[in-house]
Structure formats: C-alpha cells, structure tokens
C-alpha atoms as a PDB file:
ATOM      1  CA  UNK A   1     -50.995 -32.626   9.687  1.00  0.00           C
ATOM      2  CA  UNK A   2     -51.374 -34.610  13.029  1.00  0.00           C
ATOM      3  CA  UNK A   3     -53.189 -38.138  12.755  1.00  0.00           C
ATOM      4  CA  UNK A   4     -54.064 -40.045  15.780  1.00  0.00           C
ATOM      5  CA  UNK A   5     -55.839 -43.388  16.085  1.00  0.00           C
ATOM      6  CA  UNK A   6     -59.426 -43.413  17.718  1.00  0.00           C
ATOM      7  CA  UNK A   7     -60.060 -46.987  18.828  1.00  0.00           C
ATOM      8  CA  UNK A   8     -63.537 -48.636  18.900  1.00  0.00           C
ATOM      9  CA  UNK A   9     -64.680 -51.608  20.755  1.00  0.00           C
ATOM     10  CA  UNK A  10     -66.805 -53.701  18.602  1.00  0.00           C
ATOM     11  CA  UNK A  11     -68.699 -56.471  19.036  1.00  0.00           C
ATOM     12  CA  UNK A  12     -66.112 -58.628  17.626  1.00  0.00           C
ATOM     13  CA  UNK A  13     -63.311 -57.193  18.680  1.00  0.00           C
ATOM     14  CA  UNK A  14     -61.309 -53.924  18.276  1.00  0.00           C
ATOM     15  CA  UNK A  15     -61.510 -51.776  15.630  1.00  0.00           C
ATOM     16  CA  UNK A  16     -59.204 -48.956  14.899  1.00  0.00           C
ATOM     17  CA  UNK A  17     -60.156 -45.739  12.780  1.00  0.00           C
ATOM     18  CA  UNK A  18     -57.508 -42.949  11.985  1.00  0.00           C
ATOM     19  CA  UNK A  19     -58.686 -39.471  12.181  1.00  0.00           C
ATOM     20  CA  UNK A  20     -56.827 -36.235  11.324  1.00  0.00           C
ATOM     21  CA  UNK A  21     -56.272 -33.405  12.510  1.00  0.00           C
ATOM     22  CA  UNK A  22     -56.040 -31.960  16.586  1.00  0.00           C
ATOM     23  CA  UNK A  23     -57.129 -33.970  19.044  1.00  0.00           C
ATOM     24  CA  UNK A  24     -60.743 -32.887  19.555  1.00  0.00           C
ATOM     25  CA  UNK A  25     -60.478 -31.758  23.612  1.00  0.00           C
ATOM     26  CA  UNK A  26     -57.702 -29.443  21.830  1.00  0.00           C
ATOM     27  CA  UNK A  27     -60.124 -27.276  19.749  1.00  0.00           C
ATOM     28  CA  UNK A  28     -64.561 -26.891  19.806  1.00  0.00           C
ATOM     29  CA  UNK A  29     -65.869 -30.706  19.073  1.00  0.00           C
ATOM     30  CA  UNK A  30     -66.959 -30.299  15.193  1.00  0.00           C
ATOM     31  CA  UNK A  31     -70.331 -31.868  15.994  1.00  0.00           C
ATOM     32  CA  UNK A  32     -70.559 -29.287  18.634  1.00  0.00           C
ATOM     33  CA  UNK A  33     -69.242 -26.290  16.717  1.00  0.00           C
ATOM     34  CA  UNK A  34     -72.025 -23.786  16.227  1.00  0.00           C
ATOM     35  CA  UNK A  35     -73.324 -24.697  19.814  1.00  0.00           C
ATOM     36  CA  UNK A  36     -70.654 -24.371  21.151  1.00  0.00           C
ATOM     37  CA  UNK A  37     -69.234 -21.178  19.859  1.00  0.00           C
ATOM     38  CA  UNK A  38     -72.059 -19.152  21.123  1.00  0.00           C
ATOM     39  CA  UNK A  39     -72.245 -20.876  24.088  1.00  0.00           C
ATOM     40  CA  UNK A  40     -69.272 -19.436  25.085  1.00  0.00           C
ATOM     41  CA  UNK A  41     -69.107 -15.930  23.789  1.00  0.00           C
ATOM     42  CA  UNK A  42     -73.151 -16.166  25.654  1.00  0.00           C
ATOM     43  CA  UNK A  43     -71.878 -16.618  28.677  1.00  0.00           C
ATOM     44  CA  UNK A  44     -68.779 -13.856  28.384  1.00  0.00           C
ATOM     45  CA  UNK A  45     -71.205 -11.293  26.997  1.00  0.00           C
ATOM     46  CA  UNK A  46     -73.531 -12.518  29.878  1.00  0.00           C
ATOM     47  CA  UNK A  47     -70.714 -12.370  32.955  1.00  0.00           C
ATOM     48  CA  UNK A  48     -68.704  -8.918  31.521  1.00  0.00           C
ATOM     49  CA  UNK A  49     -65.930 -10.907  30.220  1.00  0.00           C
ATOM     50  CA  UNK A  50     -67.080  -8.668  26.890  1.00  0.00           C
ATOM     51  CA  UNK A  51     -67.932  -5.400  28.204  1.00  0.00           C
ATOM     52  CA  UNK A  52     -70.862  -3.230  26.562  1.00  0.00           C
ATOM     53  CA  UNK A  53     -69.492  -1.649  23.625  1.00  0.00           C
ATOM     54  CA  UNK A  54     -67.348  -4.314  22.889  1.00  0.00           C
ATOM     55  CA  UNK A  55     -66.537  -4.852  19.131  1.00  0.00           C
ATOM     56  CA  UNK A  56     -66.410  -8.108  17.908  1.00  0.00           C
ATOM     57  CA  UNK A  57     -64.426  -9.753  14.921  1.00  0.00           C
ATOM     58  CA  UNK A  58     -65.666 -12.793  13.902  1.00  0.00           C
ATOM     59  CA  UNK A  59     -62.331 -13.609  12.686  1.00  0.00           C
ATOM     60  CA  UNK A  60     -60.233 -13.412  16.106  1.00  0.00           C
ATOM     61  CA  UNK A  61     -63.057 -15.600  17.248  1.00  0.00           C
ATOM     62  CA  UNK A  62     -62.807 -18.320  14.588  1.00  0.00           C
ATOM     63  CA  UNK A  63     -59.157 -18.384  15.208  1.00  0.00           C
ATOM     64  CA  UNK A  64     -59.256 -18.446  18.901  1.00  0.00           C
ATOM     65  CA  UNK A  65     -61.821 -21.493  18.493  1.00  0.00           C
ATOM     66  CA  UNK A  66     -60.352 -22.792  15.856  1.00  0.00           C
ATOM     67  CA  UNK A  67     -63.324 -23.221  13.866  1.00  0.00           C
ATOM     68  CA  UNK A  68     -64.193 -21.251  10.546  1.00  0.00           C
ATOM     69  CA  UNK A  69     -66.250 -17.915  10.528  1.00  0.00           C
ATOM     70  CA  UNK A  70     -69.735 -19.402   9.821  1.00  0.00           C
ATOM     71  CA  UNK A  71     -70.277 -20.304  13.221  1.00  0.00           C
ATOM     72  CA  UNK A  72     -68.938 -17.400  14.649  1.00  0.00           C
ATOM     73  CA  UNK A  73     -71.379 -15.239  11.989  1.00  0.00           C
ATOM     74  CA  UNK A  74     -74.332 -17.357  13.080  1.00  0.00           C
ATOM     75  CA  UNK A  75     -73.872 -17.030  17.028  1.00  0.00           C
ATOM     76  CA  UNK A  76     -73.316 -13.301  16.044  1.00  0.00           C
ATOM     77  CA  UNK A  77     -76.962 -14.178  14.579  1.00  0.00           C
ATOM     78  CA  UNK A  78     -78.119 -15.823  17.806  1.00  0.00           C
ATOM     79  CA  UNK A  79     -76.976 -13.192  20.165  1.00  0.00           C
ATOM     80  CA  UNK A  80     -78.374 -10.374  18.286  1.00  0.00           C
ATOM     81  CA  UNK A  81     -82.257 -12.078  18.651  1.00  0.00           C
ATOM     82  CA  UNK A  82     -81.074 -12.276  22.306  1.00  0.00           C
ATOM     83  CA  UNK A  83     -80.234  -8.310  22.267  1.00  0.00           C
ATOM     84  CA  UNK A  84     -77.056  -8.870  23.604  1.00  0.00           C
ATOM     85  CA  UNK A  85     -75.189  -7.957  20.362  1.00  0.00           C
ATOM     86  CA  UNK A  86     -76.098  -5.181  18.279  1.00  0.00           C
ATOM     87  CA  UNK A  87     -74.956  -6.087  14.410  1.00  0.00           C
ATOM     88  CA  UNK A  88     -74.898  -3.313  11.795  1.00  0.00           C
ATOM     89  CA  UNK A  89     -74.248  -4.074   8.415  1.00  0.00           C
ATOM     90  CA  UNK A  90     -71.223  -4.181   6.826  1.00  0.00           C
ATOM     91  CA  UNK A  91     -69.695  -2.001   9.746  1.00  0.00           C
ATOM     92  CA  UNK A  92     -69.242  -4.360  12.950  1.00  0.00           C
ATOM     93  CA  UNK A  93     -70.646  -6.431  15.472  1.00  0.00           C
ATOM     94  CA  UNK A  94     -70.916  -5.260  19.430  1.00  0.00           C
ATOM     95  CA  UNK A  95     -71.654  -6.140  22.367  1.00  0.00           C
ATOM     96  CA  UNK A  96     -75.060  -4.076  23.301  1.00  0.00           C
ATOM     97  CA  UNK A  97     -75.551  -1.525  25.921  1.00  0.00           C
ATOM     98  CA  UNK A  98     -77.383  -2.699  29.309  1.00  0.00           C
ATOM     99  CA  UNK A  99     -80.825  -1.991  28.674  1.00  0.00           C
ATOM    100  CA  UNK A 100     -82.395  -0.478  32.029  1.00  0.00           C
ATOM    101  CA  UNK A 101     -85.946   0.129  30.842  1.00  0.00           C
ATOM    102  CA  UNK A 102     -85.992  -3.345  29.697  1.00  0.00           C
ATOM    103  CA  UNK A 103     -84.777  -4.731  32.844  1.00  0.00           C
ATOM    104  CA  UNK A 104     -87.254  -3.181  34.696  1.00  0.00           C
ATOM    105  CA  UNK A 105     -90.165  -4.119  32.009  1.00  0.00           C
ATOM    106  CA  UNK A 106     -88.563  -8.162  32.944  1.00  0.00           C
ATOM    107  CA  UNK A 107     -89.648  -8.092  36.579  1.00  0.00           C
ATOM    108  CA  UNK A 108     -93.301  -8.181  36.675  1.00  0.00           C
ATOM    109  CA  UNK A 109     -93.355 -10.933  33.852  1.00  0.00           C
ATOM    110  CA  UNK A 110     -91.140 -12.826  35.740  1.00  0.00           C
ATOM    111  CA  UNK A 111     -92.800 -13.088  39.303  1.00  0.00           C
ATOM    112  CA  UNK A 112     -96.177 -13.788  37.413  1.00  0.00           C
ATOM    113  CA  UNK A 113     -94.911 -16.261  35.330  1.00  0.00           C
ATOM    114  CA  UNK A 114     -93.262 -17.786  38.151  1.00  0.00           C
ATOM    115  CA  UNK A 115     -96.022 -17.860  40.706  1.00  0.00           C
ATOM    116  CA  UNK A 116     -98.218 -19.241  37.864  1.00  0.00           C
ATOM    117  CA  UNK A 117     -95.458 -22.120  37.369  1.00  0.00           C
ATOM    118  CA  UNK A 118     -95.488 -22.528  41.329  1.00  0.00           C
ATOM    119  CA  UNK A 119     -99.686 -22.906  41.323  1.00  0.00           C
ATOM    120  CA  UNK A 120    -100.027 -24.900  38.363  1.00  0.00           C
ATOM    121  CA  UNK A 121     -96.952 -27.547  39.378  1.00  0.00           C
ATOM    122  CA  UNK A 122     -98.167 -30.920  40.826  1.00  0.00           C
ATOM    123  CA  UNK A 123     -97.064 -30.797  44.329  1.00  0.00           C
ATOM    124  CA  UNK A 124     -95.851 -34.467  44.343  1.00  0.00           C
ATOM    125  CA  UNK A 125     -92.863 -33.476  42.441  1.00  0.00           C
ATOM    126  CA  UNK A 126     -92.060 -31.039  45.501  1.00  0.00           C
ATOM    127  CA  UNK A 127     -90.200 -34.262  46.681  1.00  0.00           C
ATOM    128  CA  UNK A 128     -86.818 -35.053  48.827  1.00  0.00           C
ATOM    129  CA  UNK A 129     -84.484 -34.894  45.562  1.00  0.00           C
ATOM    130  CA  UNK A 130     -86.198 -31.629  44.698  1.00  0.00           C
ATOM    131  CA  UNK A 131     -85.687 -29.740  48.082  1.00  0.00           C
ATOM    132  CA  UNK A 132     -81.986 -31.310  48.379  1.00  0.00           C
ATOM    133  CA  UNK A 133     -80.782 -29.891  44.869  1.00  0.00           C
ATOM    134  CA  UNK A 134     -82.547 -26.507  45.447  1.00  0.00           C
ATOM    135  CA  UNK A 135     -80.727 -26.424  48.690  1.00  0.00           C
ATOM    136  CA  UNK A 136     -77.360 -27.218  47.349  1.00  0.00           C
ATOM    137  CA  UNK A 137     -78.122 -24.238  44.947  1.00  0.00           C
ATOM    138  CA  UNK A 138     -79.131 -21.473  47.848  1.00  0.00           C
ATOM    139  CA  UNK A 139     -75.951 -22.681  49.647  1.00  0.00           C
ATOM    140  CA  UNK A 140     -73.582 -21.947  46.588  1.00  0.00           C
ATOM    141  CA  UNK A 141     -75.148 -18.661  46.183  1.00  0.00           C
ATOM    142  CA  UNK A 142     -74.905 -17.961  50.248  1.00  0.00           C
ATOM    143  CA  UNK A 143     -71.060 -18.783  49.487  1.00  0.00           C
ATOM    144  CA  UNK A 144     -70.412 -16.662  46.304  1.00  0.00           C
ATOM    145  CA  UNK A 145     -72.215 -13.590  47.894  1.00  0.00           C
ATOM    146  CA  UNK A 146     -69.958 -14.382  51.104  1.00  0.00           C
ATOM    147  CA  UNK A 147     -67.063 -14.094  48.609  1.00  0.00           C
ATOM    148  CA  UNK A 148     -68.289 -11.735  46.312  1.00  0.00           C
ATOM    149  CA  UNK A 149     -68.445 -13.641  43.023  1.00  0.00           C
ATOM    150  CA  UNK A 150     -70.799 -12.229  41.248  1.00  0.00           C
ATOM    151  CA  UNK A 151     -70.783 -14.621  38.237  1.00  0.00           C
ATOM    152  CA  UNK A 152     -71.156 -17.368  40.525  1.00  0.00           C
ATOM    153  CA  UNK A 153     -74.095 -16.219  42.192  1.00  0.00           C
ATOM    154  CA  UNK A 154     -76.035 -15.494  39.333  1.00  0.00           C
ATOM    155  CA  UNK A 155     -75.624 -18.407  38.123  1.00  0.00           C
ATOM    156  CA  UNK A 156     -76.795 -20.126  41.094  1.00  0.00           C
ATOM    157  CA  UNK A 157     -79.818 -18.215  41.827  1.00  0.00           C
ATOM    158  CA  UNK A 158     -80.603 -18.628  37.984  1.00  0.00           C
ATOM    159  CA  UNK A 159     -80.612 -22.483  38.563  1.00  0.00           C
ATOM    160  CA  UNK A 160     -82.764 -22.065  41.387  1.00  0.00           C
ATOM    161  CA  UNK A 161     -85.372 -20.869  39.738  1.00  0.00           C
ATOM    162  CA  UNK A 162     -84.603 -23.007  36.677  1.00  0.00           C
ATOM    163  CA  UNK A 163     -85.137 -25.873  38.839  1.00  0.00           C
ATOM    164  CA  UNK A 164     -88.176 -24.737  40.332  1.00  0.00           C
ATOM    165  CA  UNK A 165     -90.147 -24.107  37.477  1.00  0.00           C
ATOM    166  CA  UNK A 166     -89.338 -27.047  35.916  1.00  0.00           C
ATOM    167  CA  UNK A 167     -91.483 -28.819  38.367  1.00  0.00           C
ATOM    168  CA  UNK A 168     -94.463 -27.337  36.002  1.00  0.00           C
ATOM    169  CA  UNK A 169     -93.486 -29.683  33.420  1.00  0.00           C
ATOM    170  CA  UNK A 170     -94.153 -26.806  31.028  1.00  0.00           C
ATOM    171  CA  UNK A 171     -91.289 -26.011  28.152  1.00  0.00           C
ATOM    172  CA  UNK A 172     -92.745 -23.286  26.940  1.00  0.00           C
ATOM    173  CA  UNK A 173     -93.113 -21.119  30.494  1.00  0.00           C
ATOM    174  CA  UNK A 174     -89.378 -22.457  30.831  1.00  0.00           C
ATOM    175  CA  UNK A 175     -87.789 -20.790  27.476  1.00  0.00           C
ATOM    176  CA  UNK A 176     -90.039 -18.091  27.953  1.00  0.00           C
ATOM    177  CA  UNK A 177     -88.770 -17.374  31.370  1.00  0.00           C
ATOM    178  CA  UNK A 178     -85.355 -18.248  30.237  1.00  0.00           C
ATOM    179  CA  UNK A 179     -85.363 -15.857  27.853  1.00  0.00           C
ATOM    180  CA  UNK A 180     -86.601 -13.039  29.812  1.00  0.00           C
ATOM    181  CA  UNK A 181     -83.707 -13.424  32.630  1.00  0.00           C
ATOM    182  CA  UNK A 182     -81.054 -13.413  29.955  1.00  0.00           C
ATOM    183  CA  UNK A 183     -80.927  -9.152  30.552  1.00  0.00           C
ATOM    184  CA  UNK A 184     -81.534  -9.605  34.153  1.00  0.00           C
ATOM    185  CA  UNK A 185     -78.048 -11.311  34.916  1.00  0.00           C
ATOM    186  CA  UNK A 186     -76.157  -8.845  32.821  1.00  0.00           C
ATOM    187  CA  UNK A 187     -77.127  -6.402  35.161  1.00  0.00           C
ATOM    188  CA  UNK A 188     -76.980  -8.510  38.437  1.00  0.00           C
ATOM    189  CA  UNK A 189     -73.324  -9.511  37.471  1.00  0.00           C
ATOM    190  CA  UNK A 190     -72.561  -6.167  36.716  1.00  0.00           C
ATOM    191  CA  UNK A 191     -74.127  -4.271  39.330  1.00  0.00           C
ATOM    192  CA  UNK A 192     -73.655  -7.202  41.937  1.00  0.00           C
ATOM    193  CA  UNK A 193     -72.536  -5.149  45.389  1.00  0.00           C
ATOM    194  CA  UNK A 194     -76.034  -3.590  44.659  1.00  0.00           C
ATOM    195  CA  UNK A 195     -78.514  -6.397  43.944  1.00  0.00           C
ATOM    196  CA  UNK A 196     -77.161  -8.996  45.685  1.00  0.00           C
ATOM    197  CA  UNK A 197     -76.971  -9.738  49.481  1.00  0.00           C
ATOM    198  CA  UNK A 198     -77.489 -12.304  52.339  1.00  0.00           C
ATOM    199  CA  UNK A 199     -80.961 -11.008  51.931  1.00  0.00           C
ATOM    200  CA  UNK A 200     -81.068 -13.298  48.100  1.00  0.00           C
ATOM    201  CA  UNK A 201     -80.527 -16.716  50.364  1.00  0.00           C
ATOM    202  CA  UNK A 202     -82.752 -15.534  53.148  1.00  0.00           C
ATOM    203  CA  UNK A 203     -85.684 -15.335  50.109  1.00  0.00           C
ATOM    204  CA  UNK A 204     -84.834 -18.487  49.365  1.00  0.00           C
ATOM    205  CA  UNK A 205     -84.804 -20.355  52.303  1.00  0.00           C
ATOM    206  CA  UNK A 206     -88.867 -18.937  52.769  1.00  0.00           C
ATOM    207  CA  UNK A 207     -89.529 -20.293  49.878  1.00  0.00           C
ATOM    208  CA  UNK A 208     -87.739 -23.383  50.921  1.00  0.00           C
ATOM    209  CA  UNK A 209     -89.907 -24.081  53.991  1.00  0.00           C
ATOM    210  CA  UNK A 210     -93.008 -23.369  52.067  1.00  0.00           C
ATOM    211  CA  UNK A 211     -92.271 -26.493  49.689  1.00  0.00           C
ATOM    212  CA  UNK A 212     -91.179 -28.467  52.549  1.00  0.00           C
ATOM    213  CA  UNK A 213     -94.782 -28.550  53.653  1.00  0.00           C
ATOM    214  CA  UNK A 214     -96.281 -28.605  50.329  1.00  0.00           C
ATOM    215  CA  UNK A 215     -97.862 -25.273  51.084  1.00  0.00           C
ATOM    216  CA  UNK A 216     -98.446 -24.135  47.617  1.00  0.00           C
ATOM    217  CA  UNK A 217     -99.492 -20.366  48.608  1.00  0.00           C
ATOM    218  CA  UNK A 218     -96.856 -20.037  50.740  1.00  0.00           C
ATOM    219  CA  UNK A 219     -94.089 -21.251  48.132  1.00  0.00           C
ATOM    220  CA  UNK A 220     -96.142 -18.619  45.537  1.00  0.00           C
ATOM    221  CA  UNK A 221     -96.036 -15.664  47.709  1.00  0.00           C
ATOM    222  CA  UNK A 222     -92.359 -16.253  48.381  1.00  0.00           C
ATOM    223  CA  UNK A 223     -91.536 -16.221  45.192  1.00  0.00           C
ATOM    224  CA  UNK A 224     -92.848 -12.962  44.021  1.00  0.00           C
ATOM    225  CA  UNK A 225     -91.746 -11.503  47.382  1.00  0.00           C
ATOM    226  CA  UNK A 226     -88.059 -12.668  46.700  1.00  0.00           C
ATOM    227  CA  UNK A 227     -88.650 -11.285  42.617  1.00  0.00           C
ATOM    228  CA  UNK A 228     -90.591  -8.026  44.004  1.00  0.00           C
ATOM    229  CA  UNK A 229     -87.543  -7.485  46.232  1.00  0.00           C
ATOM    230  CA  UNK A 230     -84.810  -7.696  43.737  1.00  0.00           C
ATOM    231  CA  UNK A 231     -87.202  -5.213  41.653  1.00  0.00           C
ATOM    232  CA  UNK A 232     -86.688  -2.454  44.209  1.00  0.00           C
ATOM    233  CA  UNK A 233     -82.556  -3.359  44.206  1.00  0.00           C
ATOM    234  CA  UNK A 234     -82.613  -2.492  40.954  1.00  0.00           C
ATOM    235  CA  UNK A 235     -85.246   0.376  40.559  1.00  0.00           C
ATOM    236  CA  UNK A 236     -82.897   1.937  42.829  1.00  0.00           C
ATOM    237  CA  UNK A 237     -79.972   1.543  40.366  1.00  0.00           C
ATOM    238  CA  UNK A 238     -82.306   2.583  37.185  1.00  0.00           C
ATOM    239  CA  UNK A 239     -81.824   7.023  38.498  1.00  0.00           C
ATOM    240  CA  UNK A 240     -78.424   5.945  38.277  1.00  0.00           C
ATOM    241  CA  UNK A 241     -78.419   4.892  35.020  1.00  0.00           C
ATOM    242  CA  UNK A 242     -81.298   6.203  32.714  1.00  0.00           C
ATOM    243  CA  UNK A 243     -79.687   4.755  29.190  1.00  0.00           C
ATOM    244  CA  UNK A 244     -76.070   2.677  29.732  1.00  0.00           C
ATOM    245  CA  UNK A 245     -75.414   3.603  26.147  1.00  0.00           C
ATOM    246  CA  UNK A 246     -75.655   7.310  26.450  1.00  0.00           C
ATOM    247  CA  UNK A 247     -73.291   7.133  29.726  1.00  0.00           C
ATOM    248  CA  UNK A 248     -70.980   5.364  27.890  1.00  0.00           C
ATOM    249  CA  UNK A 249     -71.177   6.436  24.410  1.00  0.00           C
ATOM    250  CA  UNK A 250     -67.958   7.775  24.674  1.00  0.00           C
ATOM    251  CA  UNK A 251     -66.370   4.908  25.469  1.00  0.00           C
ATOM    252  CA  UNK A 252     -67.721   3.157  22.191  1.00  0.00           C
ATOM    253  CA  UNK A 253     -64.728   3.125  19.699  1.00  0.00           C
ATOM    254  CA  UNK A 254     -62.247   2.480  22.378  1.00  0.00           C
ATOM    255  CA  UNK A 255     -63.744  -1.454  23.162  1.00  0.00           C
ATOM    256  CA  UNK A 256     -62.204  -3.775  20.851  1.00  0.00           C
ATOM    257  CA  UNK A 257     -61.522  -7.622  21.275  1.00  0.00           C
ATOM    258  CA  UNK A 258     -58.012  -8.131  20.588  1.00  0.00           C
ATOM    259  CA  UNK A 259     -56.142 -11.349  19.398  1.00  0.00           C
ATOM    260  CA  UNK A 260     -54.924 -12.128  22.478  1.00  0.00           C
ATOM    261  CA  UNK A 261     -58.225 -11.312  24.983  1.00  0.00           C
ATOM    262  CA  UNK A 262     -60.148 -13.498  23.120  1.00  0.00           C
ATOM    263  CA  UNK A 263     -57.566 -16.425  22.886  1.00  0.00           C
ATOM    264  CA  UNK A 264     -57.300 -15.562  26.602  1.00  0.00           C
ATOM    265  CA  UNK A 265     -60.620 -16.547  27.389  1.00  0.00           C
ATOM    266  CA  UNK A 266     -61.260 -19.380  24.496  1.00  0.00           C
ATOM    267  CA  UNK A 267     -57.915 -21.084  26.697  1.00  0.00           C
ATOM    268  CA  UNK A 268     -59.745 -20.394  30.401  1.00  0.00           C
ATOM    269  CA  UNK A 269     -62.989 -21.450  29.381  1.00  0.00           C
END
C-alpha cells in the first residue's frame, strides 16, 4: 500500500492528514467516480473511439479506471437511456448502431427549439463577452475543418450553440436540446468529410452579424438556415445508409474492447 501526506492549511497553522492509497491524479477522483466514468466512455462512444458494435466489459473498464464495477454498470445504465449502448441481459453490453431515422427525426426539433431560444432570449445578454466567446468557437471550428478533425469540430460547433441558447436562461430547452444533439455528433464525427465544410463557419458568421446588431429575426432565421442546411448534408447520407445496423450486422461479434484498447484510451484521456 502507498501512503502519502495531504497537507492542509488551517487557520492556525498546518495540518497534516495521511491518506492511502494512489495519488488521486493517478486513477478517477473517488468523489468523482461515477461521473467520471461515463464521462469518458460518453465521449469515446460519442467521437468513434468505440465503434458501433462495440462490446463492452464492464470489467476491463473498472480495471482500466481503476475503480470497481458499479460505476462502470451504472454509466452502462446512463448510456443506454442515451441510446448509445444497447444492454441485453445477462449477454453483453454494446455500443449501439447509428440510428439514421432518428437523426433525421432530431433536425426539425432542433432548429425550432433553437429559433424559439433565439426569440424568447433578452437581447441585452447579446453583449461584447457573448459575441467574443462565440467567435473564438466559429474560429476553432474554421481550424479543425481546415485540418480535418472531426472530433474537434463537433465539439466546437456543439458549444456554439450551447452558448447561444444559454442566453434564454432556460434549463430545460438546454437539456432538452442537449439531449437531442447527443445522436447528431455521432454521425457528424463519423461522417465528417460529408457534413462538415467551410460552409459550417460561413453559417455562423451570419448569425454572428445578426447578434452584433441585436437583430433578433435575423439571428433566428440564421439559425434554422445553418440547422436546415446541415439537414440536407445529411439527408443526402441517409440513401446511403437506410439502417447502420443491418450494414454492419456482420461485423457484430468481431468488435470487442480489449484489455489493452481500453487502458489505451483511459491513459490518453
């Protein structure tokens, strides 16, 4: 066993407390544990790290993190009300098939929840701080396009939005919108070359100048436009793929996580 000393500054001086175990940047925070577990195997599932089909062992998980299984089994939980795993009982745990017909179902949702956060948001909070951080966020997604990260452009269009609708000051549009983009990225990360272009940044810039002058009509139509046109991207991908699980249901037994994948990516995380 490995002790180290954890010292606290106290009001009246120093105190010193000696804790067991790993150092805690070493291994998942305890207080953090179930968080952060599916947190992380999110955001694989999420970027293709763990392809569709993948099966996963909760075991090679709670040894990579070095946690126990319960977390593991409860992000497991987590993911499944997310659809992005599909559990069946007492047989095993994978990663689910990109759902196309869901995707598509997503889109109008999305613009008119948007456009309703973009009309009912106070345009005072359409401020200096907002523009510059929404900005910063168009120009990392100009640059990951330019160098074809696909990860890193989702992820930067996502907090676009995120940001954006947050101006509402409405939680419950924001999980709810949350939620419904989870599928979307699966399929922009994996289908990137096709969804994504200069065109993304260009959508954003209108929108952009239309909350530079406060122009609240402007800012909504821009942001269905920029949702509308993603739509088409990807209706144009769905005749491709009618049902990812029947194009790759021959592939299913043959995706397994391994020991030494998933310690790969709990160690590059």
């Amino acid at each position: 066993m490995i002790y180290y000393i954890q010292v606290v500054t106290v009001a009246n001086g120093i105190e010193c407390e000696i804790v067991s175990g790993v150092r805690p940047q070493e291994r998942i925070g305890r207080l953090f544990v179930h968080e952060e577990a599916y947190r992380r195997i999110r955001t694989w599932i999420i970027e293709g790290q763990l392809a569709p089909g993948t099966r996963l062992r909760d075991k090679e998980f709670a040894e990579a993190f070095g946690v126990s299984r319960t977390p593991v089994r409860e992000s497991f939980l987590r993911l499944e009300q997310e659809g992005l795993v599909i559990t069946q009982p007492n047989r095993s745990t994978v990663v689910s098939w990109l759902d196309w017909s869901g995707v598509v179902q997503r889109y109008p949702l999305i613009w008119t929840l948007e456009r309703y956060a973009v009309t009912s948001a106070p345009v005072e909070a359409w401020d200096c701080s907002l523009l510059q951080e929404l900005a910063e966020y168009n120009c990392r997604l100009d640059e990951a396009v330019t160098r074809q990260d696909a990860a890193a452009a989702a992820r930067a269009d996502e907090a676009f939005h995120a940001a954006l609708v947050a101006t509402a000051r409405n939680l419950e549009l924001q999980r709810i919108l949350s939620e419904l983009k989870t599928q979307l990225m699966r399929v922009e990360i994996a289908h990137f070359h096709e969804v994504f272009s200069q065109r993304s940044a260009d959508e954003h810039t209108e929108i952009l100048e239309g909350l530079k002058i406060r122009d609240v009509e402007r800012v909504a139509r821009a942001v269905e436009s920029n949702w509308r046109q993603s739509f088409v991207r990807i209706q144009q991908l769905v005749a491709d793929h009618p049902s990812e699980e029947a194009n790759t249901a021959k592939d299913k037994d043959r995706g397994q996580v391994q020991s030494d994948p998933v310690r790969r990516l709990a160690r590059d995380f």
